[in-house]
N, C-alpha and C. Protein backbone atom coordinates (compact mmCIF):
# COMPACT_ATOMS: atom_id res chain seq x y z
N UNK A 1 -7.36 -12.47 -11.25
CA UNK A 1 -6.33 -12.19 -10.28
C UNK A 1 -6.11 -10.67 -10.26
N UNK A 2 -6.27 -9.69 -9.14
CA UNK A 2 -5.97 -8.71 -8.74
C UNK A 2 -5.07 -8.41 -7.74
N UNK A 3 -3.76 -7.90 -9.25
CA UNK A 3 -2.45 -7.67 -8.01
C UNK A 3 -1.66 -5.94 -7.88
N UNK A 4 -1.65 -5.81 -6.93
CA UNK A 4 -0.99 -3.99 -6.47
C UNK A 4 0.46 -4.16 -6.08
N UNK A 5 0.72 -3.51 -6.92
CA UNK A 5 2.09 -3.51 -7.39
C UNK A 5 3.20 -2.18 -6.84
N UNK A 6 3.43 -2.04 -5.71
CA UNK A 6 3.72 -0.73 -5.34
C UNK A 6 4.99 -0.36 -5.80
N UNK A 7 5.14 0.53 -6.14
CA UNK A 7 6.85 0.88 -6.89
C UNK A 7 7.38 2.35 -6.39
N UNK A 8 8.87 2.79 -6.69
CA UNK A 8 9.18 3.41 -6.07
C UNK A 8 10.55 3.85 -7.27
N UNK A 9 10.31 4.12 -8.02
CA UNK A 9 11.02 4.69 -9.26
C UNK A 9 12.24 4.49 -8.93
N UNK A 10 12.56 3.47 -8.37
CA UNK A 10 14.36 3.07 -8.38
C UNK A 10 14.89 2.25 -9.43
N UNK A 11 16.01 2.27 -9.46
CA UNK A 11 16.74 1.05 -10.64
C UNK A 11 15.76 -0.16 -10.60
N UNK A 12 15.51 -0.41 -9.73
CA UNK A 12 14.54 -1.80 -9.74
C UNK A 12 13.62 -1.98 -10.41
N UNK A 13 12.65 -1.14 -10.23
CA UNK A 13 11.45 -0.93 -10.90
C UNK A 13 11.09 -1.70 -12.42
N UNK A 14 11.68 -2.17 -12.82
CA UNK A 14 11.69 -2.73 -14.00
C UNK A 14 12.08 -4.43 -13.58
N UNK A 15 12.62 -4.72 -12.60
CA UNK A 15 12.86 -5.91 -12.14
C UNK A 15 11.57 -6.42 -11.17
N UNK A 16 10.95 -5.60 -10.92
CA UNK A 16 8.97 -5.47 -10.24
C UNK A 16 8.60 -5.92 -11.22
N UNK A 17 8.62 -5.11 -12.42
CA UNK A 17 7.88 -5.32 -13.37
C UNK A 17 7.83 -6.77 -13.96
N UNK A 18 9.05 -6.84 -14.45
CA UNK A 18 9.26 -7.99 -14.77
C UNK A 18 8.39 -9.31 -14.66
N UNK A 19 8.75 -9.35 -12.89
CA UNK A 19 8.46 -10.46 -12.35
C UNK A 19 6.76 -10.07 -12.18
N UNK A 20 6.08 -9.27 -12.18
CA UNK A 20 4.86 -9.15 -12.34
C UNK A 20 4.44 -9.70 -13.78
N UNK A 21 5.11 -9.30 -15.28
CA UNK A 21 4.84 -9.69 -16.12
C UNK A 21 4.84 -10.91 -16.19
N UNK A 22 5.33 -11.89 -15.63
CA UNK A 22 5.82 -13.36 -15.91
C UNK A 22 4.71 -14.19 -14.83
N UNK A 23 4.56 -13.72 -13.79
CA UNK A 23 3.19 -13.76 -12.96
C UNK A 23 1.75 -13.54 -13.48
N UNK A 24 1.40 -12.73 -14.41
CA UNK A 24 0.02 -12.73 -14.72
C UNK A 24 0.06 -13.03 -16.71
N UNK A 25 1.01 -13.43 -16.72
CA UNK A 25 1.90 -14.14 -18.61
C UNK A 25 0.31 -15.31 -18.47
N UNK A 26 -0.45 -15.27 -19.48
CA UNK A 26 -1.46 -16.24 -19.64
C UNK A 26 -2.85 -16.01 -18.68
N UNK A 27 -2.67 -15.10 -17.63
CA UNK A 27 -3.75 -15.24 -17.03
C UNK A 27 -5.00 -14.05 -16.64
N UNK A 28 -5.71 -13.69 -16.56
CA UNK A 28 -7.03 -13.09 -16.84
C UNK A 28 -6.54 -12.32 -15.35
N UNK A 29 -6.08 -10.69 -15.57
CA UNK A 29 -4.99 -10.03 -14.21
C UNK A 29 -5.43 -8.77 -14.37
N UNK A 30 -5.84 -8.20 -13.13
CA UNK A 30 -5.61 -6.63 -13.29
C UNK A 30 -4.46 -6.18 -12.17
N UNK A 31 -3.99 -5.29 -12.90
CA UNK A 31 -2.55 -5.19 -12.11
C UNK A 31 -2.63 -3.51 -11.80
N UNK A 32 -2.53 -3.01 -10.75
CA UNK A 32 -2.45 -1.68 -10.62
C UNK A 32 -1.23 -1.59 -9.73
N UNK A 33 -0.69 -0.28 -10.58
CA UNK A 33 0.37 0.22 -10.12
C UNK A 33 0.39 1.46 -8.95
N UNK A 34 1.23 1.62 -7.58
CA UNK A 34 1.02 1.94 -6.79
C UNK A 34 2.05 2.77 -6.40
N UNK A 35 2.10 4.08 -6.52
CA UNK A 35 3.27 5.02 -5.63
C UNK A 35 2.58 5.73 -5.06
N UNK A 36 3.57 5.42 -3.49
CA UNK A 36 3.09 6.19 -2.39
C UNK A 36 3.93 7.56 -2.01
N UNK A 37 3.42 8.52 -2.33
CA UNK A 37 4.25 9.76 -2.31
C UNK A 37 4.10 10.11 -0.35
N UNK A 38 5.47 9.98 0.17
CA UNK A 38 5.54 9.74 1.75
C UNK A 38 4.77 11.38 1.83
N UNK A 39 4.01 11.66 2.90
CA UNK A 39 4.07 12.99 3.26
C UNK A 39 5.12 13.93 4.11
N UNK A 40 5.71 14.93 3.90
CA UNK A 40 6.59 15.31 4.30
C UNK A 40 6.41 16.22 5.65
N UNK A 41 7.16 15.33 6.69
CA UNK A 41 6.68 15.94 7.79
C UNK A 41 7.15 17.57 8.03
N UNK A 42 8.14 18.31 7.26
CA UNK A 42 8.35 19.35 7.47
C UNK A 42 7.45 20.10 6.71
N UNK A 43 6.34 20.15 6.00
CA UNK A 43 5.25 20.15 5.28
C UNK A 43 4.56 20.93 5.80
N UNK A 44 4.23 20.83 6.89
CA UNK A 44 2.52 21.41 8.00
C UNK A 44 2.87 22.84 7.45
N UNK A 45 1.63 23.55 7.44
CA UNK A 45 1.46 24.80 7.33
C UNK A 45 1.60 25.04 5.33
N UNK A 46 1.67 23.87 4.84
CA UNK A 46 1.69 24.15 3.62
C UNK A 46 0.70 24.86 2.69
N UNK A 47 -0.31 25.34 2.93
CA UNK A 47 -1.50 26.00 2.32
C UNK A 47 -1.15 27.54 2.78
N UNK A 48 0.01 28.18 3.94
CA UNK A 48 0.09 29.04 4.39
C UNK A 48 1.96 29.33 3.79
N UNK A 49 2.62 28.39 3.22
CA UNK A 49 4.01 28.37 2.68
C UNK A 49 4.54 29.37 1.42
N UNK A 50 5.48 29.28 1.30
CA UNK A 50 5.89 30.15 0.07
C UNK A 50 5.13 29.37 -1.12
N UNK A 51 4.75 30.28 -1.87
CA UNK A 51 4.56 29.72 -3.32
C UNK A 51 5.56 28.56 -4.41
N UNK A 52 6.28 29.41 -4.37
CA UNK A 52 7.60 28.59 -4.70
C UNK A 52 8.09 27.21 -4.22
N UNK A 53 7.69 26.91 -3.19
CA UNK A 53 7.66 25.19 -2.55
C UNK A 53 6.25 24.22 -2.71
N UNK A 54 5.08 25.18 -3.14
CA UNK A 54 3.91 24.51 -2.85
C UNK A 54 4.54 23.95 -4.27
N UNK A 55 4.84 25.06 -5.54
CA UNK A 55 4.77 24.98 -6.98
C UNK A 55 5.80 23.58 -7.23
N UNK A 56 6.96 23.52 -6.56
CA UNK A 56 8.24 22.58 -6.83
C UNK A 56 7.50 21.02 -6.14
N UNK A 57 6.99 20.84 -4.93
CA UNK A 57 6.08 19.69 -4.81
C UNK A 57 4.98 19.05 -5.40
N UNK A 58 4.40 20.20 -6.27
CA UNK A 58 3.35 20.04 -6.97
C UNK A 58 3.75 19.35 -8.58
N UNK A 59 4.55 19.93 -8.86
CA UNK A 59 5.65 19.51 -10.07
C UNK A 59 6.40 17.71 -9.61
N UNK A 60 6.82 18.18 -8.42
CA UNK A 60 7.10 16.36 -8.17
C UNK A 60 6.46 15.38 -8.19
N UNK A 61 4.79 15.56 -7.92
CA UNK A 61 4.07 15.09 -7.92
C UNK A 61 3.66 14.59 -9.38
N UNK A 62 3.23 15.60 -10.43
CA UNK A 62 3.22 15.64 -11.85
C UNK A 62 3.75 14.65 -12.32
N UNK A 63 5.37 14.92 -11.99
CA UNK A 63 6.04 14.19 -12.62
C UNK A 63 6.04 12.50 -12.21
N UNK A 64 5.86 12.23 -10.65
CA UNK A 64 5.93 10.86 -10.22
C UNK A 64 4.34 10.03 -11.13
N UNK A 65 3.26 11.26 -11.31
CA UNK A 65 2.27 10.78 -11.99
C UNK A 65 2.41 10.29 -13.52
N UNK A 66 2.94 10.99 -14.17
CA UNK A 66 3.69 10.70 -15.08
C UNK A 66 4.39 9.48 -15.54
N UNK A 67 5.67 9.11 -14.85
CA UNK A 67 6.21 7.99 -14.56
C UNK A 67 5.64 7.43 -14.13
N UNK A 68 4.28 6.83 -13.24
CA UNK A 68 3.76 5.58 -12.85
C UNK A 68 2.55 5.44 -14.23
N UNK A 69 2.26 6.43 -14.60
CA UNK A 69 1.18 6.19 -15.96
C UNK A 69 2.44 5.66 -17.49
N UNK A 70 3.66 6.06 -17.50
CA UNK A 70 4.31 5.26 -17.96
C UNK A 70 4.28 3.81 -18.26
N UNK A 71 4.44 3.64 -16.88
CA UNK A 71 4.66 2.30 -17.00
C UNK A 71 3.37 1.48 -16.70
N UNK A 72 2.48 2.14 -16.48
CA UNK A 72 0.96 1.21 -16.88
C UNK A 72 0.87 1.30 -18.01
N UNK A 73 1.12 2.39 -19.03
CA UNK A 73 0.88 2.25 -20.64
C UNK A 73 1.29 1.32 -21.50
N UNK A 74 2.67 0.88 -20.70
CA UNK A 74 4.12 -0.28 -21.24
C UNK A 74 2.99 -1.48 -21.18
N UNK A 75 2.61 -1.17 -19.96
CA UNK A 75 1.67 -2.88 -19.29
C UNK A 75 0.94 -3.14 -20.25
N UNK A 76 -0.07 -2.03 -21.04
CA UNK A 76 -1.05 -2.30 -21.46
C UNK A 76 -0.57 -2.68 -22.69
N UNK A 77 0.19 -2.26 -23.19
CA UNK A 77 0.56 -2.11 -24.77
C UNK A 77 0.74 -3.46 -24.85
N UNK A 78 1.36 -4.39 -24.01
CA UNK A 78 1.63 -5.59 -23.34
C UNK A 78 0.55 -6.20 -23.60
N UNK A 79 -0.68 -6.01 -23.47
CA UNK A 79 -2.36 -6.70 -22.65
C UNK A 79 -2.42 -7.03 -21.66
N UNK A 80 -1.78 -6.40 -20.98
CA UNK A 80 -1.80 -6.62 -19.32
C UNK A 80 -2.96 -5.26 -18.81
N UNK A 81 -3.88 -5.87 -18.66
CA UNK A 81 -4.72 -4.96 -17.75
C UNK A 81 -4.25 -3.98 -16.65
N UNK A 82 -4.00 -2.88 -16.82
CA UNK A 82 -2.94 -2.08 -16.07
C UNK A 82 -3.83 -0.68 -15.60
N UNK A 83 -3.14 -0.58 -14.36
CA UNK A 83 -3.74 0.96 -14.39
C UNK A 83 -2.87 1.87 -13.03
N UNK A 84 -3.26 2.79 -13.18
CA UNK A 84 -2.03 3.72 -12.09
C UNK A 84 -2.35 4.64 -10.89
N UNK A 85 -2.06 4.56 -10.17
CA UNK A 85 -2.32 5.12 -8.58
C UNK A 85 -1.64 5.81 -7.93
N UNK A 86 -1.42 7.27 -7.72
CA UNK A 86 -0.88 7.84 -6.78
C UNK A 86 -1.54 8.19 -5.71
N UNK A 87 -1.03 8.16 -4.40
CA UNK A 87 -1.55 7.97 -3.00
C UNK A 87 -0.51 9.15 -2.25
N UNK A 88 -0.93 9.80 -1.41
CA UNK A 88 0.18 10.19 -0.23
C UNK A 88 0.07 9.90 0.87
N UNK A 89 0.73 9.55 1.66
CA UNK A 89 0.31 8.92 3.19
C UNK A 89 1.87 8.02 3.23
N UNK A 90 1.65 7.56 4.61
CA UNK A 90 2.13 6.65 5.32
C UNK A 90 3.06 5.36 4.12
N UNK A 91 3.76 4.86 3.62
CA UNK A 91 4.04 3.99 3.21
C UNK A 91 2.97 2.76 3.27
N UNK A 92 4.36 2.00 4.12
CA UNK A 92 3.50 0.84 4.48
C UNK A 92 2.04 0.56 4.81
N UNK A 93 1.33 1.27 5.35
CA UNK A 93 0.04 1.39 5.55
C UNK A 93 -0.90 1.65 4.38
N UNK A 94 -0.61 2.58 3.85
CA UNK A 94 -0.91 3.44 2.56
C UNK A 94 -1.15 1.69 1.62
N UNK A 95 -0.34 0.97 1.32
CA UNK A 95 0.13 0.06 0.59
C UNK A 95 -1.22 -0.95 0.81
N UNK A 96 -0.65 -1.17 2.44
CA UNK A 96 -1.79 -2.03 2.71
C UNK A 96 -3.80 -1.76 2.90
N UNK A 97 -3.89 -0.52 3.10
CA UNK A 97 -5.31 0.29 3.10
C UNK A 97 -5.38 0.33 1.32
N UNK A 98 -4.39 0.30 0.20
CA UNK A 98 -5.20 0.02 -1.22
C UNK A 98 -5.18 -1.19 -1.29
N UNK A 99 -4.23 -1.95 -1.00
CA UNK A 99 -4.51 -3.68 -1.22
C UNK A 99 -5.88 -3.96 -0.54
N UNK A 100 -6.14 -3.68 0.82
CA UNK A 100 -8.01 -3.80 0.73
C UNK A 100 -8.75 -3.18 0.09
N UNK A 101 -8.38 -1.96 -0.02
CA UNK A 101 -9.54 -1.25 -0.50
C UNK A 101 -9.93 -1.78 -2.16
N UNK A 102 -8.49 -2.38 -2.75
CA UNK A 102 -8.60 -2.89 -4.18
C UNK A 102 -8.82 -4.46 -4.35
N UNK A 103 -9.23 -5.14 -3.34
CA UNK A 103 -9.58 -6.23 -2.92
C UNK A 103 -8.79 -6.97 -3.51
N UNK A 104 -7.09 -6.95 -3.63
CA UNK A 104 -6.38 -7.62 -4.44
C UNK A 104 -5.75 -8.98 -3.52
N UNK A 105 -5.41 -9.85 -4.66
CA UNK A 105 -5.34 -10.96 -4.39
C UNK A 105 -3.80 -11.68 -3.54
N UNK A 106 -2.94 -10.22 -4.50
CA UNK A 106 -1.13 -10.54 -4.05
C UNK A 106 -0.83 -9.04 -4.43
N UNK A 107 0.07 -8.83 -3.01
CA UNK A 107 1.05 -7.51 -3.33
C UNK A 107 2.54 -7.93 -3.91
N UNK A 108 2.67 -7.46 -4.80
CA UNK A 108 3.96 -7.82 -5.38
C UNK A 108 4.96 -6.50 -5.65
N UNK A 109 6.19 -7.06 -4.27
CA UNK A 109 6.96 -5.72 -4.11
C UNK A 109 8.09 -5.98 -3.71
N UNK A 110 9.12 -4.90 -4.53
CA UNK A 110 10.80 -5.49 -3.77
C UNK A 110 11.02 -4.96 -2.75
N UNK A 111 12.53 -5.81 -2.42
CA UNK A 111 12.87 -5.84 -0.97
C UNK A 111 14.56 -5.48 -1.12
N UNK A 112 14.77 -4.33 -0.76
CA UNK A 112 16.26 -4.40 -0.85
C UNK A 112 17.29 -5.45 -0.07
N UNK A 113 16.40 -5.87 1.24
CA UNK A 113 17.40 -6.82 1.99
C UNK A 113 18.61 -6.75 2.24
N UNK A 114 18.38 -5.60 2.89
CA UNK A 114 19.55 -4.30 3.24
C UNK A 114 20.19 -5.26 4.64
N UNK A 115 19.56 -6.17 5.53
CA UNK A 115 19.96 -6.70 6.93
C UNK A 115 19.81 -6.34 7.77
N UNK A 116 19.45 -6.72 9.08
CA UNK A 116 18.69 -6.70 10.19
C UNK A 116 19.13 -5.24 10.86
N UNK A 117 20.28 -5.09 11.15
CA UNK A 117 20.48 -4.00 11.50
C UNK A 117 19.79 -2.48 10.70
N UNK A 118 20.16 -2.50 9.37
CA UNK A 118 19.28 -1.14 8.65
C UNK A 118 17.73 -1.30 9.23
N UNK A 119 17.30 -2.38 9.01
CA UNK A 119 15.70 -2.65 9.43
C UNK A 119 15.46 -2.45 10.32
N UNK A 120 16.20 -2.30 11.50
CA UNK A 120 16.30 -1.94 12.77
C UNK A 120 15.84 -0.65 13.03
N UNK A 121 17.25 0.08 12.59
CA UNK A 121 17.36 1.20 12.72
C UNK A 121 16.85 2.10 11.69
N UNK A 122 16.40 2.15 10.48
CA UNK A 122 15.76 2.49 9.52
C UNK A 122 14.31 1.98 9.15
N UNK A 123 14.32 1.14 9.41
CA UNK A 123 13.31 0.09 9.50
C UNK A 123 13.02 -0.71 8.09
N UNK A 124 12.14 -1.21 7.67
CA UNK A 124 11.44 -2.01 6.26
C UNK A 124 10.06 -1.60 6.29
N UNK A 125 10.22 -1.14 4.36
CA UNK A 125 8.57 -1.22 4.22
C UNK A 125 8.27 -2.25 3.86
N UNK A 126 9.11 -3.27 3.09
CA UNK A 126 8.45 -4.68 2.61
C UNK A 126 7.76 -5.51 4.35
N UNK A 127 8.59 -5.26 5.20
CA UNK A 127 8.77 -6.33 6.46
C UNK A 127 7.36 -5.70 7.60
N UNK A 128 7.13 -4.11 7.06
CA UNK A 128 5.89 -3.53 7.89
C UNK A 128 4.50 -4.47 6.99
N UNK A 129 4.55 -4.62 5.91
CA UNK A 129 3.69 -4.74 4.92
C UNK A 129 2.93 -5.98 5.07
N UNK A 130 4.66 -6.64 5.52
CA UNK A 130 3.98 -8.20 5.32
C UNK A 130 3.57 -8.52 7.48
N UNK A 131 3.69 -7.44 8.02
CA UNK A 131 3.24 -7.02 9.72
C UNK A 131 1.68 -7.14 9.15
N UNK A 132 1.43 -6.02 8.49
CA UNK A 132 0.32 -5.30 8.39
C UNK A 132 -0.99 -5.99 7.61
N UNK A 133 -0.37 -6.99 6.81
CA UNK A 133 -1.56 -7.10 6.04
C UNK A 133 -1.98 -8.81 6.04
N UNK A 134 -3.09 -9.25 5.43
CA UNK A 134 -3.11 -10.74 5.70
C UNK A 134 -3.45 -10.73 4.11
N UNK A 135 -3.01 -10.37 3.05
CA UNK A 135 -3.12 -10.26 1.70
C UNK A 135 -1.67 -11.10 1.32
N UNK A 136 -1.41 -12.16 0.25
CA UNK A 136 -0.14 -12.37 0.62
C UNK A 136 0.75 -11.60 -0.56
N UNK A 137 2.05 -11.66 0.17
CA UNK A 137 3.34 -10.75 -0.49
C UNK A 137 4.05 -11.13 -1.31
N UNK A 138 4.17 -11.03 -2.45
CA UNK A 138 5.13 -11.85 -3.05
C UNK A 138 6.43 -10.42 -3.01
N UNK A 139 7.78 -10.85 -2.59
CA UNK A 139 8.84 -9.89 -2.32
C UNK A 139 10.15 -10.16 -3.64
N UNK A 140 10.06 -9.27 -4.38
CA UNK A 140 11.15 -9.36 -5.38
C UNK A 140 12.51 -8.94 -4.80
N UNK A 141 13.48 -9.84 -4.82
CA UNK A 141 15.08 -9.26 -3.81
C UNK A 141 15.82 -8.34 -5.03
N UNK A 142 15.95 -7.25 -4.87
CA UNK A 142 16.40 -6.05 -5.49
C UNK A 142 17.94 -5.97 -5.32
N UNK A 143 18.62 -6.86 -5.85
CA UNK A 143 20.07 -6.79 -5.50
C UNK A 143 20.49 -7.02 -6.77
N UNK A 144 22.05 -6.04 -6.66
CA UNK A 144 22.87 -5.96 -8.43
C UNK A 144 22.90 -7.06 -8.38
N UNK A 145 23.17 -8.07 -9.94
CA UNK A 145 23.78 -8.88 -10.25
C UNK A 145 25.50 -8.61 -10.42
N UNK A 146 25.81 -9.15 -9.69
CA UNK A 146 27.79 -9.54 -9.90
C UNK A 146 28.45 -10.18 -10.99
């Protein structure tokens, strides 16, 4: 079973995990972990920018690499076949172009389930994902417990 796991360093992230751990618990899994660093449209001309902004994005980057090799190390220490991916591009797309390209079996990803209106007007990456792809989704609901 090959599952891509896209994450997004929020409180949640550990509630992904989770439910990924309990999903491949007994079974023969490679699990790769997936952050999509959005590209920033005020960006263009960045090879021609101050130094000082290339250096502070480049550092964000580091660091998001960092934190997603984190938590593949947790996986492994685990025996969970783990491994880590940073991408920049498009979200949703991005998500779905590694789920083919990693010929995986299930994307497993939360969903704030914020309501129709934010999705509207903000839109969803879980709700583009599961537009976009014919891979199926398993959606973790990312809401406090009360």
């Amino acid at each position: 079973m090959r599952l891509l796991v896209p994450i997004d360093f929020h409180d949640a992230t550990e509630q992904v995990l989770a439910v990924v751990r309990r999903t491949v618990a007994g079974a023969e899994a490679t699990v790769t972990l997936l952050h999509v660093a959005e590209p920033d449209p005020a960006f263009v001309g960045y090879e021609t920018g101050p130094g000082v902004v290339r250096d502070q994005v480049a550092e964000e980057y580091r660091q998001q690499h960092r934190a997603l090799q984190t938590h593949a190390e947790a996986l492994r220490k685990e025996g969970i076949n783990a491994a880590a991916l940073l991408v920049q591009g498009g979200i949703a797309r991005t998500i779905v172009k590694e789920a083919e390209r990693l010929e995986a079996d299930m994307i497993v990803m939360g969903t704030h389930g914020r309501g129709a209106m934010f999705s509207l007007v903000v839109g969803s990456v879980s709700h583009a994902v599961l537009q976009l792809t014919a891979v199926p989704v398993l959606l973790v609901p990312l809401r406090k417990k009360e």
